[in-house]
Protein backbone atom coordinates (compact mmCIF):
# COMPACT_ATOMS: atom_id res chain seq x y z
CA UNK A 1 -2.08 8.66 -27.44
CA UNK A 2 -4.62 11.02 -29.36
CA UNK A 3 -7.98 10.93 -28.42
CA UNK A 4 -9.80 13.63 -30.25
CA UNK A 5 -8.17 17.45 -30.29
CA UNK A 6 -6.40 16.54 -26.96
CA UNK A 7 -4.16 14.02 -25.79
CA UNK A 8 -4.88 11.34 -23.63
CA UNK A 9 -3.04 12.67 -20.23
CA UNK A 10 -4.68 15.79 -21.68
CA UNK A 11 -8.02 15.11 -21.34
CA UNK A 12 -7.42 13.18 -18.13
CA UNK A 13 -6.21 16.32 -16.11
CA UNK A 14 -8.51 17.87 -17.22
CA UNK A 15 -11.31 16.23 -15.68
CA UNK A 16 -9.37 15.35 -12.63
CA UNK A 17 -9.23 19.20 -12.41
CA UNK A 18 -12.97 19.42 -12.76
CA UNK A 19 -13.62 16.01 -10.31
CA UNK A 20 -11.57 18.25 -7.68
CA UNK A 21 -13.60 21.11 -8.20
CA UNK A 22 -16.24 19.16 -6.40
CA UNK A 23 -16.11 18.83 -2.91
CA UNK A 24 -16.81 14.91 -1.56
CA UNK A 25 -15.82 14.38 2.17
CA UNK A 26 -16.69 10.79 3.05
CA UNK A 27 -20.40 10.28 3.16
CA UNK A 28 -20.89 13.33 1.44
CA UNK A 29 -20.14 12.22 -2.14
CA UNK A 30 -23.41 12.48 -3.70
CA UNK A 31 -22.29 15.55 -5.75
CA UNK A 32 -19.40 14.52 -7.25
CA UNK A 33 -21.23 10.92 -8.04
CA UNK A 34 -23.97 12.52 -9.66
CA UNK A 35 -21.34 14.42 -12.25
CA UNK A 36 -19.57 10.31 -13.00
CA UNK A 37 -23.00 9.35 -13.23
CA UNK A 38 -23.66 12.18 -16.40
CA UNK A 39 -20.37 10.94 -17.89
CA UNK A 40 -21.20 7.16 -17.64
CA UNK A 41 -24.42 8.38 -19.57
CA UNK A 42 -22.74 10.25 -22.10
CA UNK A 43 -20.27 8.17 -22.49
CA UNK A 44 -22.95 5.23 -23.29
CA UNK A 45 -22.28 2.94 -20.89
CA UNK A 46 -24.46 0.21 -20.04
CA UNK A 47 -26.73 -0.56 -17.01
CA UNK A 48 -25.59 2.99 -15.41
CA UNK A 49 -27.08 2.85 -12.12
CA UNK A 50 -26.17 4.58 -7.87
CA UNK A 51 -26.37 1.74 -5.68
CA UNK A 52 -27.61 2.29 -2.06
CA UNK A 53 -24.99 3.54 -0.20
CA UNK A 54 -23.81 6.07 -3.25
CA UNK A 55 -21.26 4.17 -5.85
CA UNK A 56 -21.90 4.97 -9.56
CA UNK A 57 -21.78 2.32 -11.40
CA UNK A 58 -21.59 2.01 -15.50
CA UNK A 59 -20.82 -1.52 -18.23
CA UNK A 60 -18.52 -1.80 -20.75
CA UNK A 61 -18.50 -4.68 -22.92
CA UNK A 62 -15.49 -6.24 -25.33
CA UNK A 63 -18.05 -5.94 -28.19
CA UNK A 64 -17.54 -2.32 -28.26
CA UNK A 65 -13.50 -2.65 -28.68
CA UNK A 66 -11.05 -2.59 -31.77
CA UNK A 67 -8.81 -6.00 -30.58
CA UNK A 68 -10.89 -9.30 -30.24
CA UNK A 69 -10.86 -12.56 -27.80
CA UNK A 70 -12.61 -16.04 -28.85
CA UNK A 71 -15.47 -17.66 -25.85
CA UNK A 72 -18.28 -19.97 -26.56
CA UNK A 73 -21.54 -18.20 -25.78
CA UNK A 74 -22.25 -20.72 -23.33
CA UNK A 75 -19.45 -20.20 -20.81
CA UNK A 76 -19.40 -16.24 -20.68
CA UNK A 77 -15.91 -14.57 -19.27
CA UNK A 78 -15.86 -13.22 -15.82
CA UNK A 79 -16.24 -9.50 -15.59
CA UNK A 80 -13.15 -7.20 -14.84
CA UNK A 81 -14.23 -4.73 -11.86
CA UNK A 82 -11.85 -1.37 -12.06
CA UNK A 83 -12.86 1.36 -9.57
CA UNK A 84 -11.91 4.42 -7.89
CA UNK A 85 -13.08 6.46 -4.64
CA UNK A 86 -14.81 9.35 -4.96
CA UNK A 87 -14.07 11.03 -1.42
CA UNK A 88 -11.61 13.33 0.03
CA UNK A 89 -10.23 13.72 3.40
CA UNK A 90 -10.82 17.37 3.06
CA UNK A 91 -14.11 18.73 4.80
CA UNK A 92 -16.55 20.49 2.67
CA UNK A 93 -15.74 24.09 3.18
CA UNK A 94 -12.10 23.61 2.00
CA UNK A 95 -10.31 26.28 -0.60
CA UNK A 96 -10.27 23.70 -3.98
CA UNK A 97 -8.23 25.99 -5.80
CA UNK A 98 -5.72 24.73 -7.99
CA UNK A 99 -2.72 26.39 -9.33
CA UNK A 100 -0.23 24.81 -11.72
CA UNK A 101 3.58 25.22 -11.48
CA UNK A 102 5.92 24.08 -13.98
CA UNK A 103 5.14 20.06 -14.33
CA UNK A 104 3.13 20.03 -11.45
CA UNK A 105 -0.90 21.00 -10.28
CA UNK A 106 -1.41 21.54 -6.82
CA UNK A 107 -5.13 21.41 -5.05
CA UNK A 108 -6.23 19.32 -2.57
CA UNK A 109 -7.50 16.11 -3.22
CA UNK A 110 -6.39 16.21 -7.05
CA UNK A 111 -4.10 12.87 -6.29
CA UNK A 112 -6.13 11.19 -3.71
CA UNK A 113 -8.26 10.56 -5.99
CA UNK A 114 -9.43 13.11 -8.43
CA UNK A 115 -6.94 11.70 -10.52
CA UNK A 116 -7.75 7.56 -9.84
CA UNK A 117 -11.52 8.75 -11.15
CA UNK A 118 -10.29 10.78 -13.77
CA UNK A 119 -8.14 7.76 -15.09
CA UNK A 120 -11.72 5.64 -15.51
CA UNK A 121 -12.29 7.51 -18.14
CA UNK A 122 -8.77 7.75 -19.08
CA UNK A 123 -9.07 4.01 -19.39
CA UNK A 124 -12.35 4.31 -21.09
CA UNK A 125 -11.19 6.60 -23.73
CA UNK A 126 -8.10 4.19 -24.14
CA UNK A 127 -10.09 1.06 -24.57
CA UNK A 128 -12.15 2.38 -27.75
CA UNK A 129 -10.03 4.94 -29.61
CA UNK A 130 -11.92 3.97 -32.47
CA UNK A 131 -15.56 3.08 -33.57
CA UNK A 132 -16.25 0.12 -32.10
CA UNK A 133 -16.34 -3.09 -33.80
CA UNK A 134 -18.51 -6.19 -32.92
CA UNK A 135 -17.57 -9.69 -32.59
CA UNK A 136 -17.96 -11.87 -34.97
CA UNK A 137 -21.33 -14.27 -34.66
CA UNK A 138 -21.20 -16.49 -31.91
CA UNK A 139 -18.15 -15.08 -29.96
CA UNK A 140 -18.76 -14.16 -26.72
CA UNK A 141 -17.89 -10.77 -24.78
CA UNK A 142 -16.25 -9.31 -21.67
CA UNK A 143 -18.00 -6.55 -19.64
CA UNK A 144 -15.27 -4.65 -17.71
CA UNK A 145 -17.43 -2.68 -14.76
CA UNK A 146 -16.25 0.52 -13.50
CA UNK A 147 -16.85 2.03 -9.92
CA UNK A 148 -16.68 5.09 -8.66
CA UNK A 149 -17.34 4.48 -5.15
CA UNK A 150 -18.07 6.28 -2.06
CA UNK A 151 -16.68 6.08 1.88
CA UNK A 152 -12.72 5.11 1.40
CA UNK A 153 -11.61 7.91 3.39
CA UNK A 154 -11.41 8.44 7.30
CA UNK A 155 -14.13 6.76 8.98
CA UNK A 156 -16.13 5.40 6.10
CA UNK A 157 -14.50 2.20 7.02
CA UNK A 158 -14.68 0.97 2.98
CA UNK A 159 -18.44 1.27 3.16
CA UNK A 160 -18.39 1.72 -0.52
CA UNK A 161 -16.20 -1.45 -1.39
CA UNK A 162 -17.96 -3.31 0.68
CA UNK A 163 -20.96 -2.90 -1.27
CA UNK A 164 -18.92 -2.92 -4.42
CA UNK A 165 -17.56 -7.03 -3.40
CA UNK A 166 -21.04 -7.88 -1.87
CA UNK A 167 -22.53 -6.98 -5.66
CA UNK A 168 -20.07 -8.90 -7.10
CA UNK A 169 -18.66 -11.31 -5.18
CA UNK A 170 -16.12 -13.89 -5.95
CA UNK A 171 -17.57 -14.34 -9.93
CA UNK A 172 -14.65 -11.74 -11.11
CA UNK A 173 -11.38 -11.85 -13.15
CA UNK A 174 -9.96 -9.50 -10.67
CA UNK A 175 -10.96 -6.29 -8.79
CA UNK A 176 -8.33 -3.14 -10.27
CA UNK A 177 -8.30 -0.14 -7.79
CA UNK A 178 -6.76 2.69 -8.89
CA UNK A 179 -4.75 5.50 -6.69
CA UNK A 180 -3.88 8.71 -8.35
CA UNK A 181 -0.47 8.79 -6.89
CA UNK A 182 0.73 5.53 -6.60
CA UNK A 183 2.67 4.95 -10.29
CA UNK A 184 5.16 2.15 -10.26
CA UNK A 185 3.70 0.48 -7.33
CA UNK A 186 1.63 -2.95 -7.55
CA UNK A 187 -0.03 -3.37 -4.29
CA UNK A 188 -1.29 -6.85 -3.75
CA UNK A 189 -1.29 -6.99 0.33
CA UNK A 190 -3.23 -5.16 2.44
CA UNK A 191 -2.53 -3.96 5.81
CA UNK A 192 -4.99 -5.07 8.69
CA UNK A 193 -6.20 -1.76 10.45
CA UNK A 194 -8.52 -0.99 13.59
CA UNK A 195 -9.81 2.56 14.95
CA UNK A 196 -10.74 3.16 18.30
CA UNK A 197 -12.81 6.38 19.74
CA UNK A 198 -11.96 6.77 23.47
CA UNK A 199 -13.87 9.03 25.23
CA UNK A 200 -12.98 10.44 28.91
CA UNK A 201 -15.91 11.32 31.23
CA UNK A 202 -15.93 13.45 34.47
CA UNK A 203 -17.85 15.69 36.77
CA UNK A 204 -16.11 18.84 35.37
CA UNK A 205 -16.51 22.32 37.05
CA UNK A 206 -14.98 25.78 37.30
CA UNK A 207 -11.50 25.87 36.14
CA UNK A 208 -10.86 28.20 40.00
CA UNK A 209 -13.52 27.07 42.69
CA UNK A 210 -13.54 23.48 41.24
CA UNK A 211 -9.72 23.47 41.08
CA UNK A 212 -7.72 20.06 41.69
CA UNK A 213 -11.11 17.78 40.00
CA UNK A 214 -10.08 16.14 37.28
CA UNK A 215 -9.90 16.84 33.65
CA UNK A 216 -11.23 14.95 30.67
CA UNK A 217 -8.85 16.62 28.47
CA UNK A 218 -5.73 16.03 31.16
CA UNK A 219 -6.77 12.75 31.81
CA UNK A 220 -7.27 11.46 28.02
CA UNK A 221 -3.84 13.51 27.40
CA UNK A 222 -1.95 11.36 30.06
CA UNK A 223 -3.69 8.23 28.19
CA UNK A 224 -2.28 9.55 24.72
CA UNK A 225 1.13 9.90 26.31
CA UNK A 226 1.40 6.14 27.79
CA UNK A 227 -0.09 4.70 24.57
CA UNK A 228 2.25 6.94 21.94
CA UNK A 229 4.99 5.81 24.43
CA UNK A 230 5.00 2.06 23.24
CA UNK A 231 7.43 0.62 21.55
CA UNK A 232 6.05 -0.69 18.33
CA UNK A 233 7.65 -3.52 16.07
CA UNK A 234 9.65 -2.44 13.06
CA UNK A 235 8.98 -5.90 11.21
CA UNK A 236 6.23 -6.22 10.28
CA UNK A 237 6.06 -2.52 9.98
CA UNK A 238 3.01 -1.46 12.99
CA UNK A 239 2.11 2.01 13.28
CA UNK A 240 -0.46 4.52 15.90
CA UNK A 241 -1.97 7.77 15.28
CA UNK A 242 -3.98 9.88 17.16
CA UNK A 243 -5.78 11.79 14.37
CA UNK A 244 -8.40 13.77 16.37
CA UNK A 245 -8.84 15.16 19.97
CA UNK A 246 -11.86 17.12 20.48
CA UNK A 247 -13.86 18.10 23.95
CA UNK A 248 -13.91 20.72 26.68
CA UNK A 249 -16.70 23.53 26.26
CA UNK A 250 -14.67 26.85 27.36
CA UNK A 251 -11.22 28.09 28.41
CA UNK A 252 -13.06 28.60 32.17
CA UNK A 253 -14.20 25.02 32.80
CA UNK A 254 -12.72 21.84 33.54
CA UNK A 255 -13.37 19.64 30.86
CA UNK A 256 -16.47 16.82 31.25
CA UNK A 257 -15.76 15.15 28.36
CA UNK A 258 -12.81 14.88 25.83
CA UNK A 259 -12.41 12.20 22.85
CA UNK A 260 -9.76 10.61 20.72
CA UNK A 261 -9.52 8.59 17.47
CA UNK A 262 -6.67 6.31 17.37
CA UNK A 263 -5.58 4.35 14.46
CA UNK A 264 -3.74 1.09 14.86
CA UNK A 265 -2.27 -0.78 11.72
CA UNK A 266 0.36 -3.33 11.07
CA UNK A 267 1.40 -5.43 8.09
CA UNK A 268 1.05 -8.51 10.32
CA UNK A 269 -2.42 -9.73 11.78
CA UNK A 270 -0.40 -11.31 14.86
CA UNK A 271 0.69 -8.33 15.50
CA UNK A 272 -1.83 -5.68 15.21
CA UNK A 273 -3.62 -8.35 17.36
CA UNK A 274 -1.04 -8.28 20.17
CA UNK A 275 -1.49 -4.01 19.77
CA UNK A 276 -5.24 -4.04 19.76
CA UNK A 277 -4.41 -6.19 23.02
CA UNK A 278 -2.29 -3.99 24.71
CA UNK A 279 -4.36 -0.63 23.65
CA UNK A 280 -7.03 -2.17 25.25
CA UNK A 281 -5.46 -3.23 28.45
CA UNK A 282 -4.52 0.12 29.41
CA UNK A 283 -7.91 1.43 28.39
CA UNK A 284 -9.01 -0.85 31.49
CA UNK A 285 -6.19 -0.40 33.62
CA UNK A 286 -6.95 3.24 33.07
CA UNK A 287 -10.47 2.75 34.44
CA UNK A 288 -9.52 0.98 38.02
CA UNK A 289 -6.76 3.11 38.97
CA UNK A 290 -7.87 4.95 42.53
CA UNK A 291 -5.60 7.20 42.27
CA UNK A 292 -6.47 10.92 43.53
CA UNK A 293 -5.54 12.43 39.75
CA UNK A 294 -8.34 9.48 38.32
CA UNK A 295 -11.03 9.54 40.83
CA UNK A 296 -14.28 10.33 39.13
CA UNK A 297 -12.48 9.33 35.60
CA UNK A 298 -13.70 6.72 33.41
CA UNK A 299 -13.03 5.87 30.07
CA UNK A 300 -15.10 4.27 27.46
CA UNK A 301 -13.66 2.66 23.75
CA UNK A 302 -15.66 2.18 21.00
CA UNK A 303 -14.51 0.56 17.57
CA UNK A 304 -14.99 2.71 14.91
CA UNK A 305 -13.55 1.21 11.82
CA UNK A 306 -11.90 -2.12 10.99
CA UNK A 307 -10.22 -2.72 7.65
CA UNK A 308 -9.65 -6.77 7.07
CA UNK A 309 -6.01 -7.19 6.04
CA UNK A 310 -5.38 -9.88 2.93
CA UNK A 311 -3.14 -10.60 0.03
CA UNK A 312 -2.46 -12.32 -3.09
CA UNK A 313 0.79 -14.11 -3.84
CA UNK A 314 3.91 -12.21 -6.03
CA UNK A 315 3.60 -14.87 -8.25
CA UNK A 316 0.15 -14.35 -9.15
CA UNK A 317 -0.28 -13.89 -12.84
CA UNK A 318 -2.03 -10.68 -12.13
CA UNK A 319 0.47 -9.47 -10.45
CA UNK A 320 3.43 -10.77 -12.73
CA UNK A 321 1.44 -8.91 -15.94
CA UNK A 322 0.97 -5.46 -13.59
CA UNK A 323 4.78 -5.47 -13.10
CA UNK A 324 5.17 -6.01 -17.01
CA UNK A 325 2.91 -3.68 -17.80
CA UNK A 326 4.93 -1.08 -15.58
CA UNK A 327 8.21 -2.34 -16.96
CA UNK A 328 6.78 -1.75 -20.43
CA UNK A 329 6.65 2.35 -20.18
CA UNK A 330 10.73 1.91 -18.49
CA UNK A 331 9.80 2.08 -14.90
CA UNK A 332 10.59 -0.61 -12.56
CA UNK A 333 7.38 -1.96 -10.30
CA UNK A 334 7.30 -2.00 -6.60
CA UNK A 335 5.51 -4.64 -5.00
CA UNK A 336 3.55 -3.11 -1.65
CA UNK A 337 1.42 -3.31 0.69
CA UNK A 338 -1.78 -0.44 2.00
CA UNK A 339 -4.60 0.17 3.55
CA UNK A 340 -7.03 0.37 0.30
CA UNK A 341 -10.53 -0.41 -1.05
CA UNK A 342 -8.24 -3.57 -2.09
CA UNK A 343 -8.22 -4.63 1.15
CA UNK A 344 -12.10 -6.03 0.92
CA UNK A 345 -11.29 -8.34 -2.14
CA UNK A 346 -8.11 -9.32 -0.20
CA UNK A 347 -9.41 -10.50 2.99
CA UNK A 348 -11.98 -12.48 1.28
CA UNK A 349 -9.01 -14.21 -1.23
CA UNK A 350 -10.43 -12.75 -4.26
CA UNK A 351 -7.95 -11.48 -6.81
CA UNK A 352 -7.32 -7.67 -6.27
CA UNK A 353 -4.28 -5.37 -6.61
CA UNK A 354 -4.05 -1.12 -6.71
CA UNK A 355 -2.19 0.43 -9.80
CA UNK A 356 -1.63 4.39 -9.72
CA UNK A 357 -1.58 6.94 -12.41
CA UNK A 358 1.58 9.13 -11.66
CA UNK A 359 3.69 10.70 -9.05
CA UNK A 360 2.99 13.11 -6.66
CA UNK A 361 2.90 14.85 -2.90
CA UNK A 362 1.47 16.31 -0.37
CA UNK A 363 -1.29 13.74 0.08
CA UNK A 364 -3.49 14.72 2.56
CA UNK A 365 -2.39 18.22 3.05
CA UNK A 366 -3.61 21.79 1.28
CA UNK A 367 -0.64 21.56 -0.83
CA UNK A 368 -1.13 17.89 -1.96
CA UNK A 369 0.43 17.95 -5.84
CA UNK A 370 0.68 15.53 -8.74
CA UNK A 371 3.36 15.07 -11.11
CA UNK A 372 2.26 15.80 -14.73
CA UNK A 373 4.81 14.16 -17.47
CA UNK A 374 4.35 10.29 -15.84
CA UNK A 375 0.67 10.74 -16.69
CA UNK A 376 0.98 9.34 -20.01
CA UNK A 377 3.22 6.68 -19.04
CA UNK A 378 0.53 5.81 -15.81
CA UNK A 379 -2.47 5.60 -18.64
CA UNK A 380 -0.41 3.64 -21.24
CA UNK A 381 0.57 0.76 -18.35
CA UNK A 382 -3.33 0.63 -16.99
CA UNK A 383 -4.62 0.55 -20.85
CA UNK A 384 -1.89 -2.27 -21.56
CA UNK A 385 -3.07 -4.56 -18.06
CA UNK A 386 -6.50 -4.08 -18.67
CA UNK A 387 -6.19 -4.79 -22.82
CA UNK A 388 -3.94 -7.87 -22.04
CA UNK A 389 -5.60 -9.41 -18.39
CA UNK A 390 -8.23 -10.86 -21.13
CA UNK A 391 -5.12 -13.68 -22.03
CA UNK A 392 -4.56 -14.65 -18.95
């Protein structure tokens, strides 16, 4: 698709390039907002606005679009809601530099999700190749919304989604997330997840004279090793991570104080129930043993995120048209399920699903990589859902 001197998947990399330039750790996004916020603006959307807690915000109505659908002014169409996350997992002083090889553009964060906020625009540009033309007297309109919005990542715990569904509520054709890297796949479930910090205490001392008193770091170690040592169901698919350990103050000392962040997330509420249960019971068996190894030990867990888990059915007619809309550029879908800013709609039954804009790698890593030929194909399937969702 032309848009201007460049094509389409053109322009989008691009300005996923340019997104990526721009560091945006969770709940430090304001940067890389303030840069979609100049774009809504030039790009003339309506009622551009930053909420509280950081997501852009920008209208679009079907009165400014070349195709045209019939409503009586007096019952006026639900809005579509399409956004994308604006943060990385990547801390702020990260190398962003991008190199391209063959097919491919490596940098990190360009899939997750300099891409997915790219592809607003992508969609954007798609929507209104040409000057657009107003309905006809007395039809009525459809505003499609998008989002960029903040606090997906790590422990912003969907901050920004939250405030995204508490805005708009149930009063929506359908919430659209998109995921740089997740072409082909329709999610439409969303895993249930809960995050724990544990933090060890104890006396500490000198790692010589106060030899043989116990050691936050040994002591939350031996609790990593009993908890990674579960056996965890295959169906439904439950998983654990220990993403952090941090503590101690110097190679000399016995450690006071040492903490953990565990993640614990299933596909099944029973059971991520039954592992929150069992995490928690050895947190407190941990804290009465006696033993001479424990003495002076005690361990303390604090909840630190909690995505609800949800879903919509297969044979939801959102989901039947994303699947055609894949099938339409020769791919064949992939109905999923993830832990995503979907998962806010989801758990609250409103109508949500994740569509991604190509292939890729590396996600979460330095050398995190997208595919470059599927763009086109990713744009022409989200253009074709969002241009046909207004039939349904």
């Amino acid at each position: 698709m032309e848009t201007g001197d460049l094509r389409l998947e053109e322009r989008v990399i691009e300005l996923a390039i340019q997104i990526q330039q721009i560091p945006a750790p969770a709940f430090q996004e304001s940067r890389r907002a303030e840069f979609v916020r100049e774009l809504f603006e030039r790009e003339r959307l309506q009622d551009v606005s930053v909420d509280e807690v950081g997501n852009v915000y920008g209208r679009w109505s079907t009165d400014n679009r070349p195709w045209s659908i019939v409503h009586s002014p007096s019952s006026s169409p639900k809005p579509l809601i399409v956004s994308a996350h604006l943060d990385t997992v990547f801390p702020a002083e990260t190398d962003l530099r991008v190199r391209r090889e063959a097919d491919k553009v490596f940098g990190p964060g360009i899939g997750d999700n300099s891409l997915g906020v790219a592809a607003l625009f992508g969609l954007l540009w798609g929507l209104q190749p040409s000057p657009p033309a107003p309905l006809p007297k007395g039809e009525g309109s459809r505003d499609v919304w998008f989002v960029a919005n903040v606090c997906e990542e790590g422990l912003g715990d969907l901050r920004g989604m939250k405030a995204v569904v508490d805005r708009f509520g149930a009063d929506v054709q359908a919430y659209l997330i998109l995921e740089g890297m997740a072409l082909g796949s329709v999610y439409h479930r969303a895993i249930g997840v809960k995050r724990y910090r544990i933090t060890a205490k104890t006396a500490g001392g000198h790692s010589w004279s106060d030899y043989g008193s116990p050691s936050a770091i040994h002591e939350l170690s031996k609790l990593v090793v009993e908890l990674t040592s579960m056996k965890l169901p295959g169906s439904p698919r439950t998983t654990m991570n220990v993403g952090k350990i941090s503590g101690g103050t110097s190679i000399n000392v016995i450690a006071s104080e040492a903490a953990l962040e565990l993640d614990l997330r299933s596909e099944g509420e029973e059971s991520l129930a039954e592992l929150v249960s069992q995490v928690e019971k050895k947190i407190a068996r941990a804290n009465t043993l006696k033993s001479t190894s424990q003495a002076g030990v005690t361990f303390e867990a604090e909840v630190i995120g909690q995505r609800p888990a949800g879903g919509i059915s297969a044979d939801h007619p959102l989901i039947q048209l994303a699947q055609e809309s894949i099938r339409e550029q020769g791919l064949e879908p992939t109905l999923t399920s993830g832990s995503t800013d979907a998962n806010i709609p989801l758990s609250k039954g409103y109508p949500a699903l994740v569509l991604g804009i190509t292939s890729g790698g590396g996600a979460h890593t330095t050398n995190e990589f997208i595919n470059l030929k599927p763009i086109e194909k990713g744009l022409e399937q989200l253009i074709n859902f969002v241009r046909s969702i207004s039939s349904l």
